[in-house]
PDB file of N, CA and C in Angstrom:
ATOM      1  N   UNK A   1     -12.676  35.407  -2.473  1.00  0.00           N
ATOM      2  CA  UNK A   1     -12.441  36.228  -1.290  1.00  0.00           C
ATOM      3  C   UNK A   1     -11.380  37.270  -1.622  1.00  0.00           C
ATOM      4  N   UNK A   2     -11.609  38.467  -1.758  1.00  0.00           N
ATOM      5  CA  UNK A   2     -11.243  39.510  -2.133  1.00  0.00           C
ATOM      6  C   UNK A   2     -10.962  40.890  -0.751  1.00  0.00           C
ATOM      7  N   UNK A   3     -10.113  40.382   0.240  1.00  0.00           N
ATOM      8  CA  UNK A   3     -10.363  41.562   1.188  1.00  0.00           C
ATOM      9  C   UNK A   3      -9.004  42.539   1.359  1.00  0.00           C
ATOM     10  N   UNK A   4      -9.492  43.848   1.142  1.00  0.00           N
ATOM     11  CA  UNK A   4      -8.422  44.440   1.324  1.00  0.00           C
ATOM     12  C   UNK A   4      -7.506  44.186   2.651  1.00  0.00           C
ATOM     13  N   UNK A   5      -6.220  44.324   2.187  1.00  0.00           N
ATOM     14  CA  UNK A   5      -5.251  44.351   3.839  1.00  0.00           C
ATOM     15  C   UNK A   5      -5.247  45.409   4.281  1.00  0.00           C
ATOM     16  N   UNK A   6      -5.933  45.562   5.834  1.00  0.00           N
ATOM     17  CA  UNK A   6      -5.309  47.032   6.780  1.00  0.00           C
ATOM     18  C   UNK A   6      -3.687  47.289   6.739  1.00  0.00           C
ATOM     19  N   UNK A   7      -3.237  48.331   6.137  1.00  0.00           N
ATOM     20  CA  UNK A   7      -2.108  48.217   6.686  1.00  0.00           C
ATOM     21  C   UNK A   7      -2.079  49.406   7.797  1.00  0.00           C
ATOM     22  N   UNK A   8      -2.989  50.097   8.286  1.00  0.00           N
ATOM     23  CA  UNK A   8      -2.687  51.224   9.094  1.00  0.00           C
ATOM     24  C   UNK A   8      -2.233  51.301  10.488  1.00  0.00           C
ATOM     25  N   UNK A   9      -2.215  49.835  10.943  1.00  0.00           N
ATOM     26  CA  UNK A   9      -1.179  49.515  12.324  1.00  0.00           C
ATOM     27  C   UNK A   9       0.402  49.610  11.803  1.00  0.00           C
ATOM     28  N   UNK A  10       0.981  49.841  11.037  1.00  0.00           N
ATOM     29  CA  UNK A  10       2.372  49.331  10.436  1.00  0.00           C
ATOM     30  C   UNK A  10       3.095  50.977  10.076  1.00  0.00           C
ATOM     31  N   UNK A  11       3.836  50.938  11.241  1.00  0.00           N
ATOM     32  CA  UNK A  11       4.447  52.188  11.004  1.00  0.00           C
ATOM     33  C   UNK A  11       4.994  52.745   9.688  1.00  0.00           C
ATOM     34  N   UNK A  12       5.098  54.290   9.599  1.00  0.00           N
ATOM     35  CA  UNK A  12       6.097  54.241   8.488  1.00  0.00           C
ATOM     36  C   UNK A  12       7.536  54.017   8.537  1.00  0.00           C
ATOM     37  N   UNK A  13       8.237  53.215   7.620  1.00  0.00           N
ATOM     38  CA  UNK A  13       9.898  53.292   7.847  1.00  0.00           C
ATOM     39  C   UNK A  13      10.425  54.435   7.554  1.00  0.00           C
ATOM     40  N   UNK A  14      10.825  55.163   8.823  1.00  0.00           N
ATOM     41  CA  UNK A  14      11.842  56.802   8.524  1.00  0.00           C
ATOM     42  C   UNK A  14      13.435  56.370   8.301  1.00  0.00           C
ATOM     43  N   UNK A  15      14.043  57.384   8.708  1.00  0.00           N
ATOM     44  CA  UNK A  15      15.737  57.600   8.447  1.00  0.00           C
ATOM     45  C   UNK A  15      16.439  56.541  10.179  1.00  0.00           C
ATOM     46  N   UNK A  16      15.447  57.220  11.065  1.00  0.00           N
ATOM     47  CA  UNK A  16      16.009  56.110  12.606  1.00  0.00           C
ATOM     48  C   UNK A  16      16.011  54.395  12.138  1.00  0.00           C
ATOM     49  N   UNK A  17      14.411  54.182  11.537  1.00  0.00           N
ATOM     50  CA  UNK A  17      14.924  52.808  11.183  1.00  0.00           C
ATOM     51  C   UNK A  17      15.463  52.289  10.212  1.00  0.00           C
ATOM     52  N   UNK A  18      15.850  53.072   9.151  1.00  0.00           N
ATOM     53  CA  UNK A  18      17.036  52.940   8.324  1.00  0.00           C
ATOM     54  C   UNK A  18      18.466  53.289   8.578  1.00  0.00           C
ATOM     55  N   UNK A  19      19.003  53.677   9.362  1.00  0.00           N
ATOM     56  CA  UNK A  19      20.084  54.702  10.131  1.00  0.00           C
ATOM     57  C   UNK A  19      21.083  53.259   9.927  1.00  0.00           C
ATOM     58  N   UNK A  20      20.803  51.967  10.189  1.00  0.00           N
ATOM     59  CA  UNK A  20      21.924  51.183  10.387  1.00  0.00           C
ATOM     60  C   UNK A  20      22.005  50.150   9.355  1.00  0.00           C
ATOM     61  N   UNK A  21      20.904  50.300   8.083  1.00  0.00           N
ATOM     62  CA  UNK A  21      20.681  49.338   7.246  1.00  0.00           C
ATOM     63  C   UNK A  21      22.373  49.375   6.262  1.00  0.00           C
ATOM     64  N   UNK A  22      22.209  48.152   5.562  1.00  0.00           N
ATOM     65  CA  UNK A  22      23.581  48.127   4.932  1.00  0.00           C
ATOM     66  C   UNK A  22      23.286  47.900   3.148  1.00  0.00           C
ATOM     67  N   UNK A  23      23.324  48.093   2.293  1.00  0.00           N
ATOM     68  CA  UNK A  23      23.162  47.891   1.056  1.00  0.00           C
ATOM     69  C   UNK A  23      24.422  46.766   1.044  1.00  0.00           C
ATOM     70  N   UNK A  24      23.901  45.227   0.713  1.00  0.00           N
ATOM     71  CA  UNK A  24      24.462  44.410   0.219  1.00  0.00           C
ATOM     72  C   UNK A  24      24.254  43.567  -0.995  1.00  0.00           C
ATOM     73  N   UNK A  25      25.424  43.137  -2.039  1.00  0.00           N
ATOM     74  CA  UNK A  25      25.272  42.600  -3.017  1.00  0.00           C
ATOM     75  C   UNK A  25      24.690  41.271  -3.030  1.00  0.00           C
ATOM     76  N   UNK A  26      24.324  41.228  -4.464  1.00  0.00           N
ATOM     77  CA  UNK A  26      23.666  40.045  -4.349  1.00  0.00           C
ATOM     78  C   UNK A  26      24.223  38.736  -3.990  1.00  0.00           C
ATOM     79  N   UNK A  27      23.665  37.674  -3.167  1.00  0.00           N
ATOM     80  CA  UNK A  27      24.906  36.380  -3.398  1.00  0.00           C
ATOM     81  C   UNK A  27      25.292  35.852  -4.448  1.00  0.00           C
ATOM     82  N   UNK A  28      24.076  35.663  -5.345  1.00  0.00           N
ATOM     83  CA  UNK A  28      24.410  35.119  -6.574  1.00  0.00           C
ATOM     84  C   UNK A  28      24.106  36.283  -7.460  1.00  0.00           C
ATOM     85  N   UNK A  29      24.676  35.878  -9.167  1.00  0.00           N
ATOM     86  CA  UNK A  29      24.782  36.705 -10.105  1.00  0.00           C
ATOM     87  C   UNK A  29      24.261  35.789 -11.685  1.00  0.00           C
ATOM     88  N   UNK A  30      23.101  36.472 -11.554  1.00  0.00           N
ATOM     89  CA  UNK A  30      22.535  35.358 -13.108  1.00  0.00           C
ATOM     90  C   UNK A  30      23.247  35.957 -14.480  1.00  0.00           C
ATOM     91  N   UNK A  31      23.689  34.516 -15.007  1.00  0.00           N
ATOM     92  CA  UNK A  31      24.305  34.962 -16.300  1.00  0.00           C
ATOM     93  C   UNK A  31      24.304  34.079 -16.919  1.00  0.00           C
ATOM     94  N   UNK A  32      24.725  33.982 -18.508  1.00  0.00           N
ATOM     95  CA  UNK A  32      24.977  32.881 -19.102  1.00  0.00           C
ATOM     96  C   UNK A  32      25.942  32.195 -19.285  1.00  0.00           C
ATOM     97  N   UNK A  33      26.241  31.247 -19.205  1.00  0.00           N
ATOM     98  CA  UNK A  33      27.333  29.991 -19.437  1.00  0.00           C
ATOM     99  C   UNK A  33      27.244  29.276 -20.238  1.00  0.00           C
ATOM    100  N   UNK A  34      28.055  29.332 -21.086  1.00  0.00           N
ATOM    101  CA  UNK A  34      27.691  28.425 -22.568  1.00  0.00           C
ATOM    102  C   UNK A  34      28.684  26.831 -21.959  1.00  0.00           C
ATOM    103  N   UNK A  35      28.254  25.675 -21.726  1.00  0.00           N
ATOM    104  CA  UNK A  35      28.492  24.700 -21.578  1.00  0.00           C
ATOM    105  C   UNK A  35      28.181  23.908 -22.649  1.00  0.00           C
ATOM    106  N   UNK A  36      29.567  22.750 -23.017  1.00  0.00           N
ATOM    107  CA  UNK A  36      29.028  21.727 -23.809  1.00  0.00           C
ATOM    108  C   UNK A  36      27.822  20.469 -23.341  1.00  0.00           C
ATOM    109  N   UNK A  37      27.043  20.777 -24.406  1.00  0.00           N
ATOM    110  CA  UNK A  37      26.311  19.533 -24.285  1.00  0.00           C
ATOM    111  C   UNK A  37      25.910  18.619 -23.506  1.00  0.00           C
ATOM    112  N   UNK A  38      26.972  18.380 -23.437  1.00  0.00           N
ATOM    113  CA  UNK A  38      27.103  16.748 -22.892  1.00  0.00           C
ATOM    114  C   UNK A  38      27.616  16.834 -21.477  1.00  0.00           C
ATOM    115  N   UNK A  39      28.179  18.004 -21.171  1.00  0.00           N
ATOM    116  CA  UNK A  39      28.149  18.488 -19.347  1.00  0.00           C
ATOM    117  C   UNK A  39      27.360  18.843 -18.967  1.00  0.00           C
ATOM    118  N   UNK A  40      26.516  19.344 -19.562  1.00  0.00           N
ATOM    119  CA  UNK A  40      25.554  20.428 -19.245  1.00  0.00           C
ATOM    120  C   UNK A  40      24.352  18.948 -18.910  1.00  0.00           C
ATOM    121  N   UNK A  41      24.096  18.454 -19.791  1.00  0.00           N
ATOM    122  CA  UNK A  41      23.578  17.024 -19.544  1.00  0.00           C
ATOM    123  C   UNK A  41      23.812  16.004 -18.509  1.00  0.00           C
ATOM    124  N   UNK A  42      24.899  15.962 -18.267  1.00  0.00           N
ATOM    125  CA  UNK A  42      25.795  15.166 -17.540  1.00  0.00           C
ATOM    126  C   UNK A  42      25.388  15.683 -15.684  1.00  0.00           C
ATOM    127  N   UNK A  43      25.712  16.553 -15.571  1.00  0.00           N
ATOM    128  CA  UNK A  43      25.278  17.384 -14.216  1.00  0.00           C
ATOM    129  C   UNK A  43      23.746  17.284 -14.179  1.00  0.00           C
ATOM    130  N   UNK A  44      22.920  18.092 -15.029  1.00  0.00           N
ATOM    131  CA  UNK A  44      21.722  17.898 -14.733  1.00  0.00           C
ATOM    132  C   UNK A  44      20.933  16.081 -14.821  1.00  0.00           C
ATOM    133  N   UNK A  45      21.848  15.281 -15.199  1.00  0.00           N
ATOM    134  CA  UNK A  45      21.194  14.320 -15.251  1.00  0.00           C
ATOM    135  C   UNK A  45      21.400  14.180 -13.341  1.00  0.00           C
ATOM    136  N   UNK A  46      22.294  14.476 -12.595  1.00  0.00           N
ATOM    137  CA  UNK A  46      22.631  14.028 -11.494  1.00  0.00           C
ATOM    138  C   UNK A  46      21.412  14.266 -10.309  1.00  0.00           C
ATOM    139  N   UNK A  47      20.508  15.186 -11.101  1.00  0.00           N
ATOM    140  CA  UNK A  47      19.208  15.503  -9.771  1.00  0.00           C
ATOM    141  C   UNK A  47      19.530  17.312  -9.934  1.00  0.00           C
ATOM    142  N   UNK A  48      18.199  17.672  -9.280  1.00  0.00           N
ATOM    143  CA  UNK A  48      17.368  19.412  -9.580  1.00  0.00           C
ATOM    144  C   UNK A  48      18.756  20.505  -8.899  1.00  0.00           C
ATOM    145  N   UNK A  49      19.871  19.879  -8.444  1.00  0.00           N
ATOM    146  CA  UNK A  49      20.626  20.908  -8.024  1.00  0.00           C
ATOM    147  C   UNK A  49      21.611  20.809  -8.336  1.00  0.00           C
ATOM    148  N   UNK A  50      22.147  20.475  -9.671  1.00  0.00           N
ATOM    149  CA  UNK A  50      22.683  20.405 -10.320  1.00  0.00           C
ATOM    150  C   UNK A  50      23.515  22.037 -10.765  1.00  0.00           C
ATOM    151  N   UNK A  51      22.968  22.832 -10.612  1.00  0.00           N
ATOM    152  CA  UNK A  51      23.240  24.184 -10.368  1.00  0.00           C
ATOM    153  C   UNK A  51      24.632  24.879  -9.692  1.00  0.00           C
ATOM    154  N   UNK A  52      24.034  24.260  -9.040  1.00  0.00           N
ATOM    155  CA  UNK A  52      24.464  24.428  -7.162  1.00  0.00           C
ATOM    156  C   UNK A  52      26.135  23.426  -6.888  1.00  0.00           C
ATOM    157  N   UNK A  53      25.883  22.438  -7.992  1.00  0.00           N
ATOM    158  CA  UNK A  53      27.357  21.561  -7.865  1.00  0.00           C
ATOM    159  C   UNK A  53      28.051  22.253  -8.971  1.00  0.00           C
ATOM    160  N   UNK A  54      27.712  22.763 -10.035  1.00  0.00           N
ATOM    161  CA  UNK A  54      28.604  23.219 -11.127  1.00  0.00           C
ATOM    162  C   UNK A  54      29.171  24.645 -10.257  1.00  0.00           C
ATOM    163  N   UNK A  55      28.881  25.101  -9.441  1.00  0.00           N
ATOM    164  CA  UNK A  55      29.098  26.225  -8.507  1.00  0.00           C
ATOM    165  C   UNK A  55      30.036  25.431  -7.704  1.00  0.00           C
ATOM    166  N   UNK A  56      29.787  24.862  -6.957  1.00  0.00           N
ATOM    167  CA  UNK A  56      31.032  23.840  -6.851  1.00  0.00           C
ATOM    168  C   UNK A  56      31.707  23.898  -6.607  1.00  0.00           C
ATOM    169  N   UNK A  57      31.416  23.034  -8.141  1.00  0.00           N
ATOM    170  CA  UNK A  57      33.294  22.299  -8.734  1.00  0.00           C
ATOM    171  C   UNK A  57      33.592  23.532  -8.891  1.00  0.00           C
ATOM    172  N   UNK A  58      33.179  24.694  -9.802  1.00  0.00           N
ATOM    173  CA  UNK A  58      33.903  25.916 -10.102  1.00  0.00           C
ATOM    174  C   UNK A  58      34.862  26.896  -8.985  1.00  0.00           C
ATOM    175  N   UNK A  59      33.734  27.235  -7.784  1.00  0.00           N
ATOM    176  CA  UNK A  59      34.730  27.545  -6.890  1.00  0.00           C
ATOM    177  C   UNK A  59      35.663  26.464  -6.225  1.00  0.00           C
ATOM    178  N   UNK A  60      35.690  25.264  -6.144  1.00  0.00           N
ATOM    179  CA  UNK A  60      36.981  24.465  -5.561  1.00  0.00           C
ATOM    180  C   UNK A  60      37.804  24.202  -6.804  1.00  0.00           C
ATOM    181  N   UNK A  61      37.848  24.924  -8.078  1.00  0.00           N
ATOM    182  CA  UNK A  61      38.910  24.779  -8.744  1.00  0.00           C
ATOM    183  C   UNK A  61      39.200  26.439  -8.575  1.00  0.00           C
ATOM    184  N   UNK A  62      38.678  27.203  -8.119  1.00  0.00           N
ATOM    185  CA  UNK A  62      39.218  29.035  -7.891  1.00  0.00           C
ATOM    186  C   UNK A  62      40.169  28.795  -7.372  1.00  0.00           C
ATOM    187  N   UNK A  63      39.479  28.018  -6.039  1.00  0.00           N
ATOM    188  CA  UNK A  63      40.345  27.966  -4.714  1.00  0.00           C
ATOM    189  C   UNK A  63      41.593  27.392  -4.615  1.00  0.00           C
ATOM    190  N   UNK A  64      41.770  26.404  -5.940  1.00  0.00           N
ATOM    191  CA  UNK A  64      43.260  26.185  -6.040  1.00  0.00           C
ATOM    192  C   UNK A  64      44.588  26.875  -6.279  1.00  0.00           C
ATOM    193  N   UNK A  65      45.454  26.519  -5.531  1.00  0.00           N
ATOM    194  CA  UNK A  65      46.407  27.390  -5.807  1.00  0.00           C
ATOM    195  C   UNK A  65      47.307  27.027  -7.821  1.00  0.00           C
TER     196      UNK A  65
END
């Protein structure tokens, strides 16, 4: 099933409905992190968001004074 989409109900976006838009950064920022081994292991052994906790710990050690 191959059907084209109408889009000709769908206005065009001009300058009025852009007039209040905001250019914001990204939340996150992909990069590399060279981690040892055995942390890098260690976290991901903990379950798929493992990510998300090394983010973390990292910002609640920023946040220290």
């Amino acid at each position: 099933m191959n059907e084209a989409i109408d889009f000709s109900d769908i206005p065009e976006l001009d300058d009025e409905f852009c007039k209040d838009a905001k250019m914001r950064p990204p939340l996150t920022q992909k990069d590399t992190v060279l981690l040892d081994h055995d942390i890098y292991e260690w976290f991901k052994s903990k379950g798929p968001d493992y990510q998300q906790r090394i983010n973390l710990l990292l910002r609640s050690h920023m946040h220290k004074p």
